[in-house]
PDB file of N, CA and C in Angstrom:
ATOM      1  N   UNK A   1      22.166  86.782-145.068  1.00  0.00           N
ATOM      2  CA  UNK A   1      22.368  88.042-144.405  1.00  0.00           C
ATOM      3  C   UNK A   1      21.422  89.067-145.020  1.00  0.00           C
ATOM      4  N   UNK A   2      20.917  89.535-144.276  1.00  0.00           N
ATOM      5  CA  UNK A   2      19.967  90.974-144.551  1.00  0.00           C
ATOM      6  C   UNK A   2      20.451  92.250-144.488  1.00  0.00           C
ATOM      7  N   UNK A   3      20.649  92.851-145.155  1.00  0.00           N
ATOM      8  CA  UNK A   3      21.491  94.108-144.689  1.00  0.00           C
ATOM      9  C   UNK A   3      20.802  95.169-144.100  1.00  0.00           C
ATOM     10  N   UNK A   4      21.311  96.134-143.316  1.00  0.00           N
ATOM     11  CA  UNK A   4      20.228  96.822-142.595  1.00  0.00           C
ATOM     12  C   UNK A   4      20.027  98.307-143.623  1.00  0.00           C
ATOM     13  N   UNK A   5      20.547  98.355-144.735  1.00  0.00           N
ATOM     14  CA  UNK A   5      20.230  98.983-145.296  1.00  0.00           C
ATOM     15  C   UNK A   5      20.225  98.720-147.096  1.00  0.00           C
ATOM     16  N   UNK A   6      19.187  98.665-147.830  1.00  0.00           N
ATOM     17  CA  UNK A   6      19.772  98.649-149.265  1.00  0.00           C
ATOM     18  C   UNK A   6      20.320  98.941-149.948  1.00  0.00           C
ATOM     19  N   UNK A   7      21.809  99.203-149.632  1.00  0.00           N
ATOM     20  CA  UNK A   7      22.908  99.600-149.968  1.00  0.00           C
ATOM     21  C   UNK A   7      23.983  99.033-150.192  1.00  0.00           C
ATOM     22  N   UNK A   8      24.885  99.122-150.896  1.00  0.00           N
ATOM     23  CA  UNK A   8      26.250  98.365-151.380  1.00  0.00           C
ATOM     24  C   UNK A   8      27.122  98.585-149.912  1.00  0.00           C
ATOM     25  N   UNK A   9      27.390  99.328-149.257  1.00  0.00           N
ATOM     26  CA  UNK A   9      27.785  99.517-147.728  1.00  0.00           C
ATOM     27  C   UNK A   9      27.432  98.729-146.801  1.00  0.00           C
ATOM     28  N   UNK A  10      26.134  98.570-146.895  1.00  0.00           N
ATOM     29  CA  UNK A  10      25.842  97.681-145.822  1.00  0.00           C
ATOM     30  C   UNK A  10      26.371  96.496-146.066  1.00  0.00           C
ATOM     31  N   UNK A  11      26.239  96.106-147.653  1.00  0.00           N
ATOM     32  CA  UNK A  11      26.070  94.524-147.482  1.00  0.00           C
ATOM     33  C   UNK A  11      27.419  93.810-147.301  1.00  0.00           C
ATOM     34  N   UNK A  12      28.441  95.602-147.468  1.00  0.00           N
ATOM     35  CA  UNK A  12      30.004  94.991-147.106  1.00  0.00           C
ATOM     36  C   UNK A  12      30.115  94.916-145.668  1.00  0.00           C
ATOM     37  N   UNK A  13      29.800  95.863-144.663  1.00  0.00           N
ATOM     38  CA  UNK A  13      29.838  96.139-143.680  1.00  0.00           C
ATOM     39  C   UNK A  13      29.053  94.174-143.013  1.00  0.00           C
ATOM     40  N   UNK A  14      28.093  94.151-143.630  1.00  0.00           N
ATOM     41  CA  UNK A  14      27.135  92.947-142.845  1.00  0.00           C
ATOM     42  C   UNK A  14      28.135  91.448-143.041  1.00  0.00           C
ATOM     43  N   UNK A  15      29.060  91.510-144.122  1.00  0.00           N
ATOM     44  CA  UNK A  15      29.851  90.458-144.530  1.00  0.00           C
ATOM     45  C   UNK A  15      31.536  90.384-144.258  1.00  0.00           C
ATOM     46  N   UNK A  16      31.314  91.772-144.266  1.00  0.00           N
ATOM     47  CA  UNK A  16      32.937  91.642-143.624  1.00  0.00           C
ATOM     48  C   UNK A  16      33.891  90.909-143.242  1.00  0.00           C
ATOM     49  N   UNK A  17      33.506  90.196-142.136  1.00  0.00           N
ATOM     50  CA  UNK A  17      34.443  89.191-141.399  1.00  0.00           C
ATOM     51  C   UNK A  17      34.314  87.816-142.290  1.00  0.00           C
ATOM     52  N   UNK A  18      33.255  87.538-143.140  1.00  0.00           N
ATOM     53  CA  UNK A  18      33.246  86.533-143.354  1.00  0.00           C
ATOM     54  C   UNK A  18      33.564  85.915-144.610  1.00  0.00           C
ATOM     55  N   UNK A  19      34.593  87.393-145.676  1.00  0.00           N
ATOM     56  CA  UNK A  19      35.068  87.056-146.964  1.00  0.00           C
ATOM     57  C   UNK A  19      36.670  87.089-146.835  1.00  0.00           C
ATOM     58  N   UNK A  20      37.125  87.298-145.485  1.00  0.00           N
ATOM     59  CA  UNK A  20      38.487  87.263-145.617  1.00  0.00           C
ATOM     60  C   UNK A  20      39.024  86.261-145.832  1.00  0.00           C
ATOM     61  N   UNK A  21      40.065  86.299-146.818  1.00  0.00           N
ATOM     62  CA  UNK A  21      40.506  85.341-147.537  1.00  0.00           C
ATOM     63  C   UNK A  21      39.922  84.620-148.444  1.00  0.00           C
ATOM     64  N   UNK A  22      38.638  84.375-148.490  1.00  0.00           N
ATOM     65  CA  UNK A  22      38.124  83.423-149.464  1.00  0.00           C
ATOM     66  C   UNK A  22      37.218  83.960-150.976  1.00  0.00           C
ATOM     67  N   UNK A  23      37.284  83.115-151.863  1.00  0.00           N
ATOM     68  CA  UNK A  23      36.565  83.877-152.992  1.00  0.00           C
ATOM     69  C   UNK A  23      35.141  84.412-153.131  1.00  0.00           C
ATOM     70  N   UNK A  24      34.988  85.370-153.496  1.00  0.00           N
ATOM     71  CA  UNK A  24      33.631  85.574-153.588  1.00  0.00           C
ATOM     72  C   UNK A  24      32.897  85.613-154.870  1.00  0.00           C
ATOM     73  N   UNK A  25      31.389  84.965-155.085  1.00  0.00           N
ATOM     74  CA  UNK A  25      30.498  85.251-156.458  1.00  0.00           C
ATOM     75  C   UNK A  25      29.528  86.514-155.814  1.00  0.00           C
ATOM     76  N   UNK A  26      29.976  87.564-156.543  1.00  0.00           N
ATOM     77  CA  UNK A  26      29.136  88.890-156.863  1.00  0.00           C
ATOM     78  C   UNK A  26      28.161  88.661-157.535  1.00  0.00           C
ATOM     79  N   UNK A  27      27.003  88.289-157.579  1.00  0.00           N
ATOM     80  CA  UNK A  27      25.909  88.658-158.424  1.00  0.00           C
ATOM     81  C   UNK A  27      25.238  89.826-158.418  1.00  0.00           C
ATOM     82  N   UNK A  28      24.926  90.983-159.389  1.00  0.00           N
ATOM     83  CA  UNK A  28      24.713  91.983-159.540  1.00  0.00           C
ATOM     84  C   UNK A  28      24.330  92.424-160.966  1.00  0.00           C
ATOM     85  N   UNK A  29      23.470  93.832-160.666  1.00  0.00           N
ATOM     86  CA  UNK A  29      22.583  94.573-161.449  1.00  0.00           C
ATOM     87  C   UNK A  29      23.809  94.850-162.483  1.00  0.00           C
ATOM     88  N   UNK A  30      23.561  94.976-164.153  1.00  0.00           N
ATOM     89  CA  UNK A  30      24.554  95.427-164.952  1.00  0.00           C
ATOM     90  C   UNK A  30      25.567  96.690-164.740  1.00  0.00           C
ATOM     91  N   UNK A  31      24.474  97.621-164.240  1.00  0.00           N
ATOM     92  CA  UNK A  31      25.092  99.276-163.908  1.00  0.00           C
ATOM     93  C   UNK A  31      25.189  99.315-162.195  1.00  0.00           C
ATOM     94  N   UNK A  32      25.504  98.396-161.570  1.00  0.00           N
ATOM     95  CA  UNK A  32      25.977  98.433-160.143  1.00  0.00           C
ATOM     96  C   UNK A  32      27.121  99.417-159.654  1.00  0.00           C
ATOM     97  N   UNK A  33      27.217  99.604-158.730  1.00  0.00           N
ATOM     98  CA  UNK A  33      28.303 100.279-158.527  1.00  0.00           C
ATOM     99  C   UNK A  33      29.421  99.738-157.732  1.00  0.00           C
ATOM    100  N   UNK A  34      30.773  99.778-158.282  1.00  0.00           N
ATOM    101  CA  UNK A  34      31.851  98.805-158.006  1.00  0.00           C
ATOM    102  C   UNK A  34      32.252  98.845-156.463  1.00  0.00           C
ATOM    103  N   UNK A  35      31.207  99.647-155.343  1.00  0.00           N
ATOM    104  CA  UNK A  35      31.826  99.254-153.926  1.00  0.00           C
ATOM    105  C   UNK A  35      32.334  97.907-153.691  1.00  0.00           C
ATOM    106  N   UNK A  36      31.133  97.091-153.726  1.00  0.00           N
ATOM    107  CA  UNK A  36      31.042  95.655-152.959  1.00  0.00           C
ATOM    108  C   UNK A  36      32.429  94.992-153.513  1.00  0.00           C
ATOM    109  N   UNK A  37      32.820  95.031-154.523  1.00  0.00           N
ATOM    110  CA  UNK A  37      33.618  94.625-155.661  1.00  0.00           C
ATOM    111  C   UNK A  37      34.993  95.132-154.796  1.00  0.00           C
ATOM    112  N   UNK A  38      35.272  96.295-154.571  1.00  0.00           N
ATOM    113  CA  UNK A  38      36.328  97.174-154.457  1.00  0.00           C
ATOM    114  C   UNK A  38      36.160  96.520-153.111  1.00  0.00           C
ATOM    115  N   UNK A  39      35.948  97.117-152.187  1.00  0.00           N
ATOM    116  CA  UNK A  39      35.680  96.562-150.666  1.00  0.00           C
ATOM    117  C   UNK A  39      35.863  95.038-150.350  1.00  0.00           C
ATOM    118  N   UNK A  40      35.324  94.337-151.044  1.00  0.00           N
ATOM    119  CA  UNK A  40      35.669  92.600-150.961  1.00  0.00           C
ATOM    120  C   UNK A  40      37.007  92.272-151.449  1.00  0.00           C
ATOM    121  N   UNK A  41      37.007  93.253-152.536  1.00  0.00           N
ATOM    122  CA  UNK A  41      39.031  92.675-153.239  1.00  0.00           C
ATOM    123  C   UNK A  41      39.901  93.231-152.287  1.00  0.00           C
ATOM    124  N   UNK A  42      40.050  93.816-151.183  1.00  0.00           N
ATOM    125  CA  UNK A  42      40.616  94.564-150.136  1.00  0.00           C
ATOM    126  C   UNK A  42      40.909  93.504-149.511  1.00  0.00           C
ATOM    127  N   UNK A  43      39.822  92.566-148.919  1.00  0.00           N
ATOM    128  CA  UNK A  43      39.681  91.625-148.086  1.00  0.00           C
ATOM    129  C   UNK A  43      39.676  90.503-148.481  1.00  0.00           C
ATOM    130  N   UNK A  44      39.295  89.885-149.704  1.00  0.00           N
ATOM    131  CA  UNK A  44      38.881  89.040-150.111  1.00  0.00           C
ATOM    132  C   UNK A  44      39.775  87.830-151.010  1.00  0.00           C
ATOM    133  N   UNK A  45      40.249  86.415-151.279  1.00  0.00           N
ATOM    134  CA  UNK A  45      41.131  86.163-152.125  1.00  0.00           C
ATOM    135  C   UNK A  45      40.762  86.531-153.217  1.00  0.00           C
ATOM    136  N   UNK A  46      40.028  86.472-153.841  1.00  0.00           N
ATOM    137  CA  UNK A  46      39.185  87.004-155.772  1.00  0.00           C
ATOM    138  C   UNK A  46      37.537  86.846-155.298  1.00  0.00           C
ATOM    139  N   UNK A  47      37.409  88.122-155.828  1.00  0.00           N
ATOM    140  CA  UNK A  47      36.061  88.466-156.136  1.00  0.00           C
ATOM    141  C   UNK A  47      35.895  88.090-157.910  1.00  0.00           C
ATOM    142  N   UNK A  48      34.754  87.015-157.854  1.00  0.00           N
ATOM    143  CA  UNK A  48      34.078  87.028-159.300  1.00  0.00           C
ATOM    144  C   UNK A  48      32.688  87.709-159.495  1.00  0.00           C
ATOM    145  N   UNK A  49      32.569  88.582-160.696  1.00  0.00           N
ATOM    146  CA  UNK A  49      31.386  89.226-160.563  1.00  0.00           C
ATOM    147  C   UNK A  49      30.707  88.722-162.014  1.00  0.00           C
ATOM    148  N   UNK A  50      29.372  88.825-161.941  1.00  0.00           N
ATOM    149  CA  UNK A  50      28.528  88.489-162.855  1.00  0.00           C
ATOM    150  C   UNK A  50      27.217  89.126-162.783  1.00  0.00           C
ATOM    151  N   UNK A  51      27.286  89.626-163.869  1.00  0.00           N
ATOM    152  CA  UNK A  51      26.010  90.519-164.079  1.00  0.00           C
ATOM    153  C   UNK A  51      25.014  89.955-164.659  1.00  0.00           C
ATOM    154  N   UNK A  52      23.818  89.603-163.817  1.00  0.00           N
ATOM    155  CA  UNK A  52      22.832  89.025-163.850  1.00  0.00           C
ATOM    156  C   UNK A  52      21.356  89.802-164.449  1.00  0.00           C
ATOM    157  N   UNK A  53      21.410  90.829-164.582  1.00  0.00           N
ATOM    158  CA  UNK A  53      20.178  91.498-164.780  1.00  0.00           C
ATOM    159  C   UNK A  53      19.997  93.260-164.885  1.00  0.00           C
ATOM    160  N   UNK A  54      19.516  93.570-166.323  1.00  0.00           N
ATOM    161  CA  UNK A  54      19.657  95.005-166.567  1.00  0.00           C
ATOM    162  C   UNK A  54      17.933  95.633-166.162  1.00  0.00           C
ATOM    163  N   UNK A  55      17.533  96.598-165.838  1.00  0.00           N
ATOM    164  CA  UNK A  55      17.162  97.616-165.732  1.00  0.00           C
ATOM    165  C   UNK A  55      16.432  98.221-166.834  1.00  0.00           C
ATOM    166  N   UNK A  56      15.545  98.073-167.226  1.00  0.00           N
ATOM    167  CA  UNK A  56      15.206  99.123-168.819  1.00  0.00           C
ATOM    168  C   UNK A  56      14.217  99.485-168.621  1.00  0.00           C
ATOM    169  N   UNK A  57      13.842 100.911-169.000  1.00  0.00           N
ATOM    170  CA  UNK A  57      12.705 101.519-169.715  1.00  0.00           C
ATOM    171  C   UNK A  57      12.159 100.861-171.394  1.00  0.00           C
ATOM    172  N   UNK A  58      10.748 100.040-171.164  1.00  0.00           N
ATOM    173  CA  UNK A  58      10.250  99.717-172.194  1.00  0.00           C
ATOM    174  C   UNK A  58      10.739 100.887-172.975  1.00  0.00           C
ATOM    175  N   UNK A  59      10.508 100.649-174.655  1.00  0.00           N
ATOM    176  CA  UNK A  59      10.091 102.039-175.645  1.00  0.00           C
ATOM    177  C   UNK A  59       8.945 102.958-175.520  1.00  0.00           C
ATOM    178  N   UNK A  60       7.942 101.896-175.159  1.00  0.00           N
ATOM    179  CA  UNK A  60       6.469 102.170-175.188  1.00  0.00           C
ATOM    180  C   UNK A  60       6.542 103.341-174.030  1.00  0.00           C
ATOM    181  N   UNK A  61       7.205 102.772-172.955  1.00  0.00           N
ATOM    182  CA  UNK A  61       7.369 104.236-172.099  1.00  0.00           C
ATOM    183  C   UNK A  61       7.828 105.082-171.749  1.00  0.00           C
ATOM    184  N   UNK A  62       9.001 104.923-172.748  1.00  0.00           N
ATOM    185  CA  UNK A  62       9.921 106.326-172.850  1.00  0.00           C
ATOM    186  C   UNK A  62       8.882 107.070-173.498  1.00  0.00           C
ATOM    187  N   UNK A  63       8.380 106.994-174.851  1.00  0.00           N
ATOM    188  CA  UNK A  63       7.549 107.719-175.762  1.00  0.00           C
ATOM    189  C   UNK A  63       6.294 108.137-175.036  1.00  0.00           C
ATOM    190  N   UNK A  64       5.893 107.471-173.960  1.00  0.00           N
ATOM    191  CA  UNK A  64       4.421 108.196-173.585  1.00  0.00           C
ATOM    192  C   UNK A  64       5.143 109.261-172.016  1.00  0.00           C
ATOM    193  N   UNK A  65       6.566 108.552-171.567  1.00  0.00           N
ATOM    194  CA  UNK A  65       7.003 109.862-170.941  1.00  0.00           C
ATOM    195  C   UNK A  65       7.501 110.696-171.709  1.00  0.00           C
ATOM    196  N   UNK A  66       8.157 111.027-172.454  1.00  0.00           N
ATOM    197  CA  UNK A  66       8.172 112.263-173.446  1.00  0.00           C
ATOM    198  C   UNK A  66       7.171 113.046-173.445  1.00  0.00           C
ATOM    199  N   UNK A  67       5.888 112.250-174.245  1.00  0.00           N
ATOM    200  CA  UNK A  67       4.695 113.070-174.310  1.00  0.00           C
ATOM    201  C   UNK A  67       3.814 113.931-173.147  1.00  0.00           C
ATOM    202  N   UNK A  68       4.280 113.209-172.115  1.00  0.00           N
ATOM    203  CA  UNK A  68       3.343 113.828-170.291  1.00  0.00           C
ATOM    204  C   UNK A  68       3.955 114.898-169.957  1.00  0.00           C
ATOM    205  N   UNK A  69       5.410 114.934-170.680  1.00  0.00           N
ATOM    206  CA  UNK A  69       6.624 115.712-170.150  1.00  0.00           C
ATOM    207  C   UNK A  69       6.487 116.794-170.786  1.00  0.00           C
ATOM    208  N   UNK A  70       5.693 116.989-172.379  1.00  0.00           N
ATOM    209  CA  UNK A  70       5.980 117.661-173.379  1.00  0.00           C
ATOM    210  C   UNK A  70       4.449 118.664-172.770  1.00  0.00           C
ATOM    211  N   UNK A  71       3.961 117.686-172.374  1.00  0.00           N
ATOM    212  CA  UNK A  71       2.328 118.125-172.128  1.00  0.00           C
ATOM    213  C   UNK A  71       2.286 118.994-170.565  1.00  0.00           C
ATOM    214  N   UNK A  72       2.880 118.743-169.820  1.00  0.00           N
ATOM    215  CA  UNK A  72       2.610 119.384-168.704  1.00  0.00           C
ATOM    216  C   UNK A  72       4.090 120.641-169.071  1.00  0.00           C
ATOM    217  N   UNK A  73       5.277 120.750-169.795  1.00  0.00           N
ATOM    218  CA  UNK A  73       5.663 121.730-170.360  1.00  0.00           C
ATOM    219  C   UNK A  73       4.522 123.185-170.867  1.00  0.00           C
ATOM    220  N   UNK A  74       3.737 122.487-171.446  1.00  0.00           N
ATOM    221  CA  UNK A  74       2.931 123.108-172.633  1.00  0.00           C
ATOM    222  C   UNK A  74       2.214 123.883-171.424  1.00  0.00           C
ATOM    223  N   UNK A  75       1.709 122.874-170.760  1.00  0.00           N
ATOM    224  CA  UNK A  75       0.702 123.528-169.461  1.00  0.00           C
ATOM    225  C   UNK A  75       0.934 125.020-169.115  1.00  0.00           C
ATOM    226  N   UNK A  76       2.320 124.430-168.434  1.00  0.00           N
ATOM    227  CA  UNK A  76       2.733 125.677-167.706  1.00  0.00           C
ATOM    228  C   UNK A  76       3.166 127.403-168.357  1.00  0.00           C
ATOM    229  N   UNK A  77       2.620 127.240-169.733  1.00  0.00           N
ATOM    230  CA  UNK A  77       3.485 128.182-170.732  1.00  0.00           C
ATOM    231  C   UNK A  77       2.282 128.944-170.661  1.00  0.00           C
TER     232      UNK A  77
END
């Protein structure tokens, strides 16, 4: 299923009919947000979720955004 939008909504809306009653595997981003989760346990016999994959800002580029941040600050002064 494709959802018509990249959104946790859609992908309940696109699945709907087809978790009632039965279990579902959630795979999802660490900091997701608990719709799909909430919305499927409504409908669903057990939702299992598993967090598959985090999100990070290297170090290397927090520290050189700091510095662009610090620098175009400076600019404007």
């Amino acid at each position: 299923m494709m959802p018509e939008e990249y959104v946790a909504e859609s992908v309940v809306e696109g699945l709907r009919d087809q978790v009632k009653g039965k279990r579902v595997l959630l795979v999802r981003a660490k900091v997701a947000r608990d719709v799909i989760q909430i919305r499927y346990g409504l409908r669903a016999h057990q939702v299992d979720v598993v967090e598959a994959y985090e999100t990070v800002v290297p170090l290397k580029s927090r520290d050189r955004l700091r510095t662009l941040m610090k620098d175009r600050i400076a600019s404007r002064m």
